[in-house]
Protein backbone atom coordinates (compact mmCIF):
# COMPACT_ATOMS: atom_id res chain seq x y z
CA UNK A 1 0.00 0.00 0.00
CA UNK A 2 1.53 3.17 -0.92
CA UNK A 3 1.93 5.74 1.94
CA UNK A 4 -0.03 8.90 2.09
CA UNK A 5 1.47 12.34 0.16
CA UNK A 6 3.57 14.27 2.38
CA UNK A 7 1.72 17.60 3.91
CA UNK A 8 2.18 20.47 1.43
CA UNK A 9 2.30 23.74 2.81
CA UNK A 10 2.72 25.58 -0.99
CA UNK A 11 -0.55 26.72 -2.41
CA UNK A 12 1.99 26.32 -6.15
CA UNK A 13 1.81 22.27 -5.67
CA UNK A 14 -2.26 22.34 -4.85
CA UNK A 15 -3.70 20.41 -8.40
CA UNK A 16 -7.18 21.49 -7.73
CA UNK A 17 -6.13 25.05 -7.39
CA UNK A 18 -3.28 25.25 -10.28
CA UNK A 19 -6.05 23.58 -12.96
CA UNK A 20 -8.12 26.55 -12.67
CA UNK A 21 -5.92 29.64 -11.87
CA UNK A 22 -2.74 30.87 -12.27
CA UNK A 23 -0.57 32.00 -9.46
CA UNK A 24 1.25 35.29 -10.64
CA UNK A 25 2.61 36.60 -7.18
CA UNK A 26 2.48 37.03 -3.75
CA UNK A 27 1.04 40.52 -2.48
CA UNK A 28 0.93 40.07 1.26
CA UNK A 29 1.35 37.95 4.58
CA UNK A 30 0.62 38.00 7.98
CA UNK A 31 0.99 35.77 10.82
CA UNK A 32 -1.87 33.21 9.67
CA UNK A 33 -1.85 33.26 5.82
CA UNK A 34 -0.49 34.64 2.83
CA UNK A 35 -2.32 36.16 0.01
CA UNK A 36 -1.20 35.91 -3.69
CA UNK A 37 -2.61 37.70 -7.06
CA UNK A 38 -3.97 35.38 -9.48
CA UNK A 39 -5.83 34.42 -12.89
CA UNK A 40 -8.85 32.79 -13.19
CA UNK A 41 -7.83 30.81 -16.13
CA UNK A 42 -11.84 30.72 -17.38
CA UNK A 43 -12.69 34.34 -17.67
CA UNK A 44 -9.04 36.13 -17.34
CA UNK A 45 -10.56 37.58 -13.66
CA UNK A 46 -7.77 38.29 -11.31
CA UNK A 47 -8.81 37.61 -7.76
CA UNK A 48 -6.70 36.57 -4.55
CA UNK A 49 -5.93 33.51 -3.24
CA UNK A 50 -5.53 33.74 0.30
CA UNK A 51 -3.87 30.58 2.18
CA UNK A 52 -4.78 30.71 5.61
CA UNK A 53 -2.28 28.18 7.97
CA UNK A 54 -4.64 28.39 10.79
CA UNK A 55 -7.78 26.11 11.08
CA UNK A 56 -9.95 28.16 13.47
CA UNK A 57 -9.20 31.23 11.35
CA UNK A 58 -10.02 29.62 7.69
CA UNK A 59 -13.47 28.58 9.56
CA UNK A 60 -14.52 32.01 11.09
CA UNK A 61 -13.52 33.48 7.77
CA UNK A 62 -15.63 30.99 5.52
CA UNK A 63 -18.65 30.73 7.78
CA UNK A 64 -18.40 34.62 7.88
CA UNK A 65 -17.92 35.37 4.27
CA UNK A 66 -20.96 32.52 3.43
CA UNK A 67 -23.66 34.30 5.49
CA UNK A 68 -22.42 37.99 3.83
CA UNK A 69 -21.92 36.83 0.72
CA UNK A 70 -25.09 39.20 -0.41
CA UNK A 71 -23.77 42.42 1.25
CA UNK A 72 -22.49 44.81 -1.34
CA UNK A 73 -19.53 45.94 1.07
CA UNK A 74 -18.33 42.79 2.12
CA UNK A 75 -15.14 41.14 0.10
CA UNK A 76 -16.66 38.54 -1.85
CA UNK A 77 -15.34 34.62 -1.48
CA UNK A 78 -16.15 33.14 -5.03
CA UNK A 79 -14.87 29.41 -3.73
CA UNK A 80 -12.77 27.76 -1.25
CA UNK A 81 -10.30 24.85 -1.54
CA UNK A 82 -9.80 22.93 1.95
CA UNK A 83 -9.19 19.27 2.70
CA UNK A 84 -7.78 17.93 5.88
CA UNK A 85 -4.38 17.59 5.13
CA UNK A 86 -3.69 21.20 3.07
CA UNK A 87 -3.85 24.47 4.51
CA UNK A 88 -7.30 26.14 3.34
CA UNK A 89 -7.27 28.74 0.42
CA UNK A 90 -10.04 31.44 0.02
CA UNK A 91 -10.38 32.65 -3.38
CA UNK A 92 -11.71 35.96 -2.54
CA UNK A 93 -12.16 39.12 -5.26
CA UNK A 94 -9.14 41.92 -6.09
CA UNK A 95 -9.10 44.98 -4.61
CA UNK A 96 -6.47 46.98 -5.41
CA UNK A 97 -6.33 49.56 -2.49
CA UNK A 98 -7.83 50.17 1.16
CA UNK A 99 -8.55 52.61 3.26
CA UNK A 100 -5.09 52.98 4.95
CA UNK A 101 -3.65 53.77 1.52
CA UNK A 102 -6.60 56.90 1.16
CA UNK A 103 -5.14 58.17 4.47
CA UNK A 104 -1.32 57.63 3.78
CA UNK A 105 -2.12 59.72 0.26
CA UNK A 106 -4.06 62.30 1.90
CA UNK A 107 -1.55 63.14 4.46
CA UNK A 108 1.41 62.92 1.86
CA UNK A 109 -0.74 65.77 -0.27
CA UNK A 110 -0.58 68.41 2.67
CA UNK A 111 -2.67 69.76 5.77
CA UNK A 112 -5.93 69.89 2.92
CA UNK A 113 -7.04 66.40 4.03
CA UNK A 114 -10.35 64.39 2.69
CA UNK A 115 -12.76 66.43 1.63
CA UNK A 116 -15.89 65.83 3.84
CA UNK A 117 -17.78 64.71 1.50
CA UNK A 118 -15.58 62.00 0.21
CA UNK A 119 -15.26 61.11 4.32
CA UNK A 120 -19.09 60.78 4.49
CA UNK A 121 -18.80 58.76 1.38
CA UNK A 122 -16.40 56.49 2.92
CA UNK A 123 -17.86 56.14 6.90
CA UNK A 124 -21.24 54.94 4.92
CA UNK A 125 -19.95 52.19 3.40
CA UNK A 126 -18.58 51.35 6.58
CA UNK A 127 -21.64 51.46 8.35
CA UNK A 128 -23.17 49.21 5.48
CA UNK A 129 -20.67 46.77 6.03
CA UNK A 130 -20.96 46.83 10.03
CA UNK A 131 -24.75 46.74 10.07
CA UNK A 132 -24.85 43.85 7.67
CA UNK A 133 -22.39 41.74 9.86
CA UNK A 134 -24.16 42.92 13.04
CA UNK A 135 -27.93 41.81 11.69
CA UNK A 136 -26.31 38.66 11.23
CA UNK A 137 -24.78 38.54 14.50
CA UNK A 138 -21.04 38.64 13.38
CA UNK A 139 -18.09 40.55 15.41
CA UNK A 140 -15.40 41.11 13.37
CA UNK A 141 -12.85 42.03 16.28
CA UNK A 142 -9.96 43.50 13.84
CA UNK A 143 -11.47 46.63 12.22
CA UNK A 144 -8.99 48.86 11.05
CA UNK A 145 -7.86 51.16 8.37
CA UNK A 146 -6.11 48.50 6.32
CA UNK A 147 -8.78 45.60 6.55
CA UNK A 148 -11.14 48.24 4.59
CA UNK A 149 -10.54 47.39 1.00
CA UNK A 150 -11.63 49.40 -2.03
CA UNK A 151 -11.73 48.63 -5.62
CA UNK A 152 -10.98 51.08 -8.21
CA UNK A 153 -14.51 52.45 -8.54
CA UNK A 154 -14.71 53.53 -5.04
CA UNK A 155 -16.67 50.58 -3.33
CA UNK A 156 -15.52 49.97 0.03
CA UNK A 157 -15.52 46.37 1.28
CA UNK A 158 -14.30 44.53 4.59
CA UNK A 159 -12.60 41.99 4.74
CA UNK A 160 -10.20 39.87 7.00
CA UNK A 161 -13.08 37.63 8.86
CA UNK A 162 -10.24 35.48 10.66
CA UNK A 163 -10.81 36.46 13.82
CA UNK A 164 -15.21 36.77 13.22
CA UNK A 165 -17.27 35.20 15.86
CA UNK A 166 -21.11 34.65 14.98
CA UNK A 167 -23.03 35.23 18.26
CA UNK A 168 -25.69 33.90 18.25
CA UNK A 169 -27.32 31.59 21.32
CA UNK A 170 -29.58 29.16 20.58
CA UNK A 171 -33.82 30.35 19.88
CA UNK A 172 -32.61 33.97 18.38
CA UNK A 173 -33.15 35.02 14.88
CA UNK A 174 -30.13 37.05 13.60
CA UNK A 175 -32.19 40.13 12.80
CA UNK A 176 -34.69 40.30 15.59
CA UNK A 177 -31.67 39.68 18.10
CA UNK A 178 -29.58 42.52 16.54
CA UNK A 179 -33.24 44.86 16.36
CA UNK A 180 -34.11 43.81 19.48
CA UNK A 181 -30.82 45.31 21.15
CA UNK A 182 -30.95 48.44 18.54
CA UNK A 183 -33.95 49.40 20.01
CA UNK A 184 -33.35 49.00 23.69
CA UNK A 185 -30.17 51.43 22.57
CA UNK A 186 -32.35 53.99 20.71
CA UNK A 187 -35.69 54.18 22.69
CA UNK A 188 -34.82 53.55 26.53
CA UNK A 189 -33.07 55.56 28.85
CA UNK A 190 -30.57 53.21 29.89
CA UNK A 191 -28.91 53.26 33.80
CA UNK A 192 -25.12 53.19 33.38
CA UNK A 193 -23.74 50.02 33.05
CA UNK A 194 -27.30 48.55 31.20
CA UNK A 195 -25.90 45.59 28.97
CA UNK A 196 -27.11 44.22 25.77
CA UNK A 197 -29.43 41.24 25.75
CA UNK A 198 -27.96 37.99 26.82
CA UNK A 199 -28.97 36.45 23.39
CA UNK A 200 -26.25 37.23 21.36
CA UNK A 201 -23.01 36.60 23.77
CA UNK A 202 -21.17 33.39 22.19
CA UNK A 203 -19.91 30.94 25.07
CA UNK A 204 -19.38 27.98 23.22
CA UNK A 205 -17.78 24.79 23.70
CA UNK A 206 -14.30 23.20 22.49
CA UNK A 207 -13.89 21.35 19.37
CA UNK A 208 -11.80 18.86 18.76
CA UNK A 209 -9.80 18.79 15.36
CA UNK A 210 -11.81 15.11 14.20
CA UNK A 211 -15.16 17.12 15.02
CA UNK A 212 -14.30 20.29 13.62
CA UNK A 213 -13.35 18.49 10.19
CA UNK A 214 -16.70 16.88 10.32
CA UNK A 215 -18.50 20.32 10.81
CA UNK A 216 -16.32 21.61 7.46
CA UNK A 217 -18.15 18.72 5.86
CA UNK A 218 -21.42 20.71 6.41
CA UNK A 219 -19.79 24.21 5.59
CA UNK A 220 -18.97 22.58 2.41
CA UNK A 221 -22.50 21.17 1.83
CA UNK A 222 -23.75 25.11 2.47
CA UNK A 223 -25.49 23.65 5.63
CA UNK A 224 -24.45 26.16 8.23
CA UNK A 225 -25.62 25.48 12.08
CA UNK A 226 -24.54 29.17 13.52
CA UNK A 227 -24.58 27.47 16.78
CA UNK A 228 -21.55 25.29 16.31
CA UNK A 229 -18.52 27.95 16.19
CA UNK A 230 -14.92 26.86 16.53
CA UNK A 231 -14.05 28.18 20.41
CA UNK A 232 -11.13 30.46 21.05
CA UNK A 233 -10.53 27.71 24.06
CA UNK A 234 -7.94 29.29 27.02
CA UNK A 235 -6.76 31.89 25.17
CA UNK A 236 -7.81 34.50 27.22
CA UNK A 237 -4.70 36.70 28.04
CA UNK A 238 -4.04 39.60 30.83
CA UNK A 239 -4.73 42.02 28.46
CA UNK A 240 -2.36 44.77 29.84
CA UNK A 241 0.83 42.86 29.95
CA UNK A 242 2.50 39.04 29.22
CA UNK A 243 4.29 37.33 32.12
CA UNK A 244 7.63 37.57 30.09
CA UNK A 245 7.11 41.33 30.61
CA UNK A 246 7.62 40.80 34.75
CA UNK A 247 8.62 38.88 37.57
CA UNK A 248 6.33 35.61 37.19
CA UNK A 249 5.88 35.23 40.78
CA UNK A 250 4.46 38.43 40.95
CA UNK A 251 1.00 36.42 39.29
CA UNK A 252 1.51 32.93 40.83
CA UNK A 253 -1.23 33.66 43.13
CA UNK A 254 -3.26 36.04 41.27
CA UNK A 255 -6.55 34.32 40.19
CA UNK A 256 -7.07 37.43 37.60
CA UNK A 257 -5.50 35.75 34.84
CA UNK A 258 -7.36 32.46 34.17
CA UNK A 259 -10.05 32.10 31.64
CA UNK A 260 -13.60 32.69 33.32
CA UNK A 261 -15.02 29.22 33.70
CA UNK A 262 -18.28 28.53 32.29
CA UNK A 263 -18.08 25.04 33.15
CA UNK A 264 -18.19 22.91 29.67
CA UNK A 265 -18.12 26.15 27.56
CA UNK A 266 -15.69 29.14 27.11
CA UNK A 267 -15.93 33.17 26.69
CA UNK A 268 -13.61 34.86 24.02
CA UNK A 269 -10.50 35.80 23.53
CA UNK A 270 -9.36 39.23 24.88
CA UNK A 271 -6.37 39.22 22.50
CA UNK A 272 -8.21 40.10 19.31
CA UNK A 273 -7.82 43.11 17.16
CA UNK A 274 -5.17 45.71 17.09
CA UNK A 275 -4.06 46.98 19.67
CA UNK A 276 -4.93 50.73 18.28
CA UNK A 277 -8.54 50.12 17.54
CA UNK A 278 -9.07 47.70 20.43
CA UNK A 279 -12.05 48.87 22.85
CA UNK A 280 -10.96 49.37 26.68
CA UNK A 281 -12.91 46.35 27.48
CA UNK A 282 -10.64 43.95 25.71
CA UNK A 283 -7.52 45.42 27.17
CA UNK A 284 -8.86 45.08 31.07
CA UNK A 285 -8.93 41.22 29.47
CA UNK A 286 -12.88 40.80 28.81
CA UNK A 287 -13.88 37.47 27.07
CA UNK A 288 -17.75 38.33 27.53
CA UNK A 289 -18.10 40.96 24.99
CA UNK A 290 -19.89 41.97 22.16
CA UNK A 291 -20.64 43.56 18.64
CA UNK A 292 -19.73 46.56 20.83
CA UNK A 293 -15.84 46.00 20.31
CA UNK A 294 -16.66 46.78 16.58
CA UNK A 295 -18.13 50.33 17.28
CA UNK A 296 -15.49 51.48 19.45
CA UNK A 297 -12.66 50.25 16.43
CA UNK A 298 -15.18 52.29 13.86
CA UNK A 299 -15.04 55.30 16.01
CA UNK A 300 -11.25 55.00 16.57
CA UNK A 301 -10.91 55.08 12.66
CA UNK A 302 -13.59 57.80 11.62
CA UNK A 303 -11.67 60.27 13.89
CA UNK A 304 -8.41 58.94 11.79
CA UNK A 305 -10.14 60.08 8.50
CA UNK A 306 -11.46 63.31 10.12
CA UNK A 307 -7.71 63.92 11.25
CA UNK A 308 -5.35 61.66 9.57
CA UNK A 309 -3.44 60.60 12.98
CA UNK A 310 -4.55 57.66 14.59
CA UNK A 311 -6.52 58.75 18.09
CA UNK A 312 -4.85 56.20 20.29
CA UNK A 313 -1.53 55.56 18.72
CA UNK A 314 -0.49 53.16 21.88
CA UNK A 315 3.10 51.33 22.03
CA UNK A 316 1.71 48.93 24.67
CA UNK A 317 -1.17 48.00 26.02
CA UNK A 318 -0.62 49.64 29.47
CA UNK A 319 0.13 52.54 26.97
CA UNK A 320 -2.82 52.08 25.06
CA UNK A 321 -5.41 52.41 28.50
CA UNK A 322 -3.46 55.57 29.32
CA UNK A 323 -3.81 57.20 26.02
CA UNK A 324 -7.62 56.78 26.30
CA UNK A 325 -7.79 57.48 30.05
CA UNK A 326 -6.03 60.50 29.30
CA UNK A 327 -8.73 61.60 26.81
CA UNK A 328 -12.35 59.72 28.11
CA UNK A 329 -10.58 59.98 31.83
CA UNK A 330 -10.84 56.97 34.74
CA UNK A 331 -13.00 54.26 34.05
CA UNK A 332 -15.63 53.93 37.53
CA UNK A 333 -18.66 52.67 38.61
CA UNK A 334 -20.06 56.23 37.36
CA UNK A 335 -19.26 56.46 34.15
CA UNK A 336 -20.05 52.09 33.18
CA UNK A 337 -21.64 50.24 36.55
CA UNK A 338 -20.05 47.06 35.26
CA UNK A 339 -16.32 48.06 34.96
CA UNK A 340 -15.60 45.99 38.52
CA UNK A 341 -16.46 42.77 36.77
CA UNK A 342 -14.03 43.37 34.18
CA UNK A 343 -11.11 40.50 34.73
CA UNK A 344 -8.13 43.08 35.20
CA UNK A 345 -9.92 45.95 36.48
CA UNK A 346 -9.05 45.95 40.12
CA UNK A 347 -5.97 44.39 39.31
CA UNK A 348 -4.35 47.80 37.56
CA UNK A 349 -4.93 51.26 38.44
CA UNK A 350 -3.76 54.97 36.83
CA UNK A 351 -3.27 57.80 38.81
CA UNK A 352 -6.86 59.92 38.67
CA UNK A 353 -6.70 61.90 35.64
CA UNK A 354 -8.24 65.67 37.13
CA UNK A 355 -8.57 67.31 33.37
CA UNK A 356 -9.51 64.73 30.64
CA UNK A 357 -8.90 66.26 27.66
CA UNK A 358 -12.27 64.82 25.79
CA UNK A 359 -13.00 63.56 22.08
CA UNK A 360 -13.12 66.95 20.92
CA UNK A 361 -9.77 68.04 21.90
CA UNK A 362 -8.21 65.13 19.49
CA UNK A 363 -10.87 66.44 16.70
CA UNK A 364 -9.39 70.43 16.02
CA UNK A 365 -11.19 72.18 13.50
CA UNK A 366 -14.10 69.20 13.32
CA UNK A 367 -17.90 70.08 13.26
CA UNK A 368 -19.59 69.52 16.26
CA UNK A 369 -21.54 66.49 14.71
CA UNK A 370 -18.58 65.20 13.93
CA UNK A 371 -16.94 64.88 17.45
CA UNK A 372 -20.04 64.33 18.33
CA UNK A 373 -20.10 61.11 15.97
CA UNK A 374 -17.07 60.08 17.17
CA UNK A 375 -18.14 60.45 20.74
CA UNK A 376 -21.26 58.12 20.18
CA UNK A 377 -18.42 55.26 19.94
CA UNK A 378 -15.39 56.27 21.50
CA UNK A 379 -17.13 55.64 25.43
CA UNK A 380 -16.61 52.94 28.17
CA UNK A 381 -19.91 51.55 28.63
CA UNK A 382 -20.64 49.60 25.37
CA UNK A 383 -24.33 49.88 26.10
CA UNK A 384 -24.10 53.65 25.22
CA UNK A 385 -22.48 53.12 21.74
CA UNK A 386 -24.19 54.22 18.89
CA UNK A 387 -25.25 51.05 16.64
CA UNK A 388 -24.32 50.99 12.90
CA UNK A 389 -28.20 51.29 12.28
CA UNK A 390 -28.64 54.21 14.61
CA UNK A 391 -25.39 55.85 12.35
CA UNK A 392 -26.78 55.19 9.02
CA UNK A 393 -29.62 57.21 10.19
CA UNK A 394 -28.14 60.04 11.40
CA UNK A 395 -28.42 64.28 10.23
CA UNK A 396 -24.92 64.02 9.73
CA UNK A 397 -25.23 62.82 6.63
CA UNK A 398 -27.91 64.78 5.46
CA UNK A 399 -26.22 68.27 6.48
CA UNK A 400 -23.86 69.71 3.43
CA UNK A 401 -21.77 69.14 2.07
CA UNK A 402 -23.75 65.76 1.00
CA UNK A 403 -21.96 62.50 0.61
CA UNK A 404 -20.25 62.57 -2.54
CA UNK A 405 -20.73 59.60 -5.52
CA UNK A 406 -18.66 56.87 -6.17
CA UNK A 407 -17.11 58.39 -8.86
CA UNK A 408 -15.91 61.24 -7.68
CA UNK A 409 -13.60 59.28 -4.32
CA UNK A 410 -10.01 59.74 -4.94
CA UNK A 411 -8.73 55.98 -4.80
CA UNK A 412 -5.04 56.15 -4.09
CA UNK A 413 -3.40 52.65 -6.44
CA UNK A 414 -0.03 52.52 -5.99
CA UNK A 415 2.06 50.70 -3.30
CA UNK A 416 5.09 51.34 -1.10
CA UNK A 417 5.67 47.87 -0.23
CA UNK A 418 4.61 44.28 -1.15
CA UNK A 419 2.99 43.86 2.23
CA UNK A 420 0.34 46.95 1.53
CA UNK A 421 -1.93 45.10 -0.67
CA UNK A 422 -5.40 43.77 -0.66
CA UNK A 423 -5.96 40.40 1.27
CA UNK A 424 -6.49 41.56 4.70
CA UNK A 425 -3.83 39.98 6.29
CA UNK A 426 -1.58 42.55 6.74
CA UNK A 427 -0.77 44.60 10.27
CA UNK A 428 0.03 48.20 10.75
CA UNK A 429 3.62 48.40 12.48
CA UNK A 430 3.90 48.83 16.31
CA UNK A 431 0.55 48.01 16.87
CA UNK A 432 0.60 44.24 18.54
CA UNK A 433 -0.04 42.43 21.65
CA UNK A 434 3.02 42.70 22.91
CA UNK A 435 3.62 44.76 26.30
CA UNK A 436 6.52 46.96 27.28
CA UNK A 437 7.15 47.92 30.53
CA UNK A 438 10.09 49.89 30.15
CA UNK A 439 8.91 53.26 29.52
CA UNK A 440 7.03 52.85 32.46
CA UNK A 441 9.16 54.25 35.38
CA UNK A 442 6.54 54.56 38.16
CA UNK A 443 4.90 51.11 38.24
CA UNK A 444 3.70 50.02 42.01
CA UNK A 445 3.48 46.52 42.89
CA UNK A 446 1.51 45.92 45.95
CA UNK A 447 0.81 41.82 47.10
CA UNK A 448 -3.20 41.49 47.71
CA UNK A 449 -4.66 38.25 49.00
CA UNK A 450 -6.06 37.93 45.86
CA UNK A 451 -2.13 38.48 44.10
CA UNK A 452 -1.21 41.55 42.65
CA UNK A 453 -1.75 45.25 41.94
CA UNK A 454 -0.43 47.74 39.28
CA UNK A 455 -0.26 51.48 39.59
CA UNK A 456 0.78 53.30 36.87
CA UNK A 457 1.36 56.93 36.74
């Protein structure tokens, strides 16, 4: 009997894949795939073949793209290849610029900026995109600047669904779960600290590799079960630091650092996104969060369009919570009711910040219903962010000058550098995981019965 083909890892020795396109380059990588231009050899259509080397990521992505495959400003997938021995590879459509590649141009042409109308033009389709995903109960968790593609007539897309979770528990209808929380948002005078309805928090159980393999069989068959999601498992990180970055027996008998136990099932990951865009929540190390963590990464880039400088350009995490402390000021009990249940929240404090500079102070020369757009996102308690819906609807874009057409958006084509291409699987520099405590001179440890305690200054 002859023995089984060796593992390839090269999308170029994949039969099924060279028969019906040709591979002319690669155009990007990232930690978990690589993305290369090709041919369709039937119809000359150039699309991207993205090889993703990470299970759980090809999954999310497929079971995201399947159930969005009818939203005009989400990437389309026109087929998958995946067996259980290969990597999988999404063939996913070309575009040939993002939104990180607008701002880069804009800045490089002088203080002038984007012209508000072509910003209105371009936060729209981002609200299309979000609202579509959020109807359907999907999180993306890594919004940002350069997973926003655009094709050369102007249409805005998102893409990279690697890290997409579909919440969804079981006896709630996509729409009337995401409806149901829009309107508790829009109509009710919520107490601080109000949370979203129960029904669409994902705590879902572990999968083993033979069972996921057998749910692929279904994706395959286009016979989705939205209740079965691959599980981030014990991932869930302290989402200030790593315990390379200290002394580990300043944790050994902290208890703030292990995954919340649900008993047979597991929250999320706290290490998603980037760290720029990522919503305070996730770096106090939630793993019971939301389609919340979306709208705080969508406010965090519309102030970078109105501005062209990234609101919270943090070079840590610890970093990252000052920056925003500095601006929103200390996170309490009066400003989100729940913040004391958040996993690292008693565990690391800030000095009390008397003069918060506010939203507006990062927005000069804005409108105010444009800080105040910006503000509607950019807050602690995730209950009080304004939904994608409640955006879409809003004066803003109504008031002149109007959104501008399609036509008329200046899409910035060229690139600096093979990584700054279309795929989505590409990372802005500097903006990681990984903690650094050096800059940090005035760090307090103090032993607790429950472990440890950080005070930063």
């Amino acid at each position: 009997m002859d023995s089984p083909p060796a593992k390839s890892w090269s999308i170029h020795t994949r039969p099924e894949i060279i028969a019906k396109y040709q591979i002319l380059e690669r155009v990007g990588s990232g930690a978990y795939s690589d993305v290369y231009r090709a041919r369709r050899l039937s119809d000359d259509l150039t699309v991207a073949l993205k090889e993703v080397h990470d299970y759980q990521s090809a999954f999310r992505e497929i079971e995201a793209l399947q159930t969005l495959q009818a939203c005009p400003n989400v990437v389309v997938l026109h087929e998958y290849f995946w067996r259980e021995d290969e990597d999988a590879v999404l063939v996913l459509e070309f575009l040939a610029s993002d939104l990180e590649t607008v701002i880069r141009a804009a800045k490089k042409n002088g203080a002038a900026g984007i012209r508000c109308g072509e910003v209105k033009r371009w936060m729209l389709q981002m609200l299309s995109g979000i609202d579509a995903c959020h109807r359907n109960m999907i999180v993306h968790r890594d919004l940002k600047p350069s997973n926003l593609l655009i094709g050369e007539d102007g249409v805005l897309k998102l893409a990279d669904f690697g890290q997409a979770r579909i919440l969804l528990e079981p006896g709630y209808a996509p729409d009337e779960a995401y409806e149901q929380s829009a309107r508790s948002q829009a109509n009710v005078v919520q107490p601080a600290g109000a949370v979203p309805e129960e029904g669409y928090r994902v705590r879902d159980g572990s999968m083993s590799k033979e069972e996921y393999f057998r749910v692929l069989d279904e994706v395959k068959a286009k016979d989705f079960d939205k209740d079965m999601n691959v599980a981030d498992g014990d991932t869930s990180c302290l989402a200030t630091c790593t315990t390379s970055d200290v002394d580990d027996e300043v944790f050994k008998a902290s208890d703030s650092y292990e995954p919340e136990d649900y008993g047979d099932k597991a929250g999320m990951t706290s290490c998603v996104g980037t760290r720029w865009f990522r919503a305070p929540e996730l770096l106090y190390g939630s793993t019971d969060y939301g389609l919340e963590v979306d709208l705080w990464s969508l406010g965090c880039i519309f102030a970078e369009l109105f501005t062209l400088q990234p609101l919270f350009p943090g070079n840590s995490d610890i970093d990252q919570l000052s920056r925003i402390i500095n601006v929103l000021g200390n996170l309490t009990e009066e400003v989100w009711i729940e913040c004391d249940k958040l996993p690292d929240y008693k565990t690391i404090s800030f000095n009390k910040v008397e003069n918060p500079t506010g939203v507006g102070a990062c927005l000069p020369n804005r409108t105010p219903s444009e800080v105040s757009l910006v503000s509607r996102l950019v807050c602690y308690d995730p209950a009080r962010r304004a939904t994608a819906m409640e955006l879409l609807q809003d004066k803003y874009f109504n008031e002149e000058p109007l959104p501008v057409p399609l036509s008329e958006l200046h899409v910035p084509l060229e690139k600096s550098g093979p990584d700054e291409v279309s795929g989505g699987c590409r990372d802005y520099n500097d903006m990681g995981s990984d903690s650094d405590f050096d800059e940090f001179a005035n760090v307090d440890f103090t032993a607790t019965k429950t472990g440890s305690f950080m005070q930063f200054s």
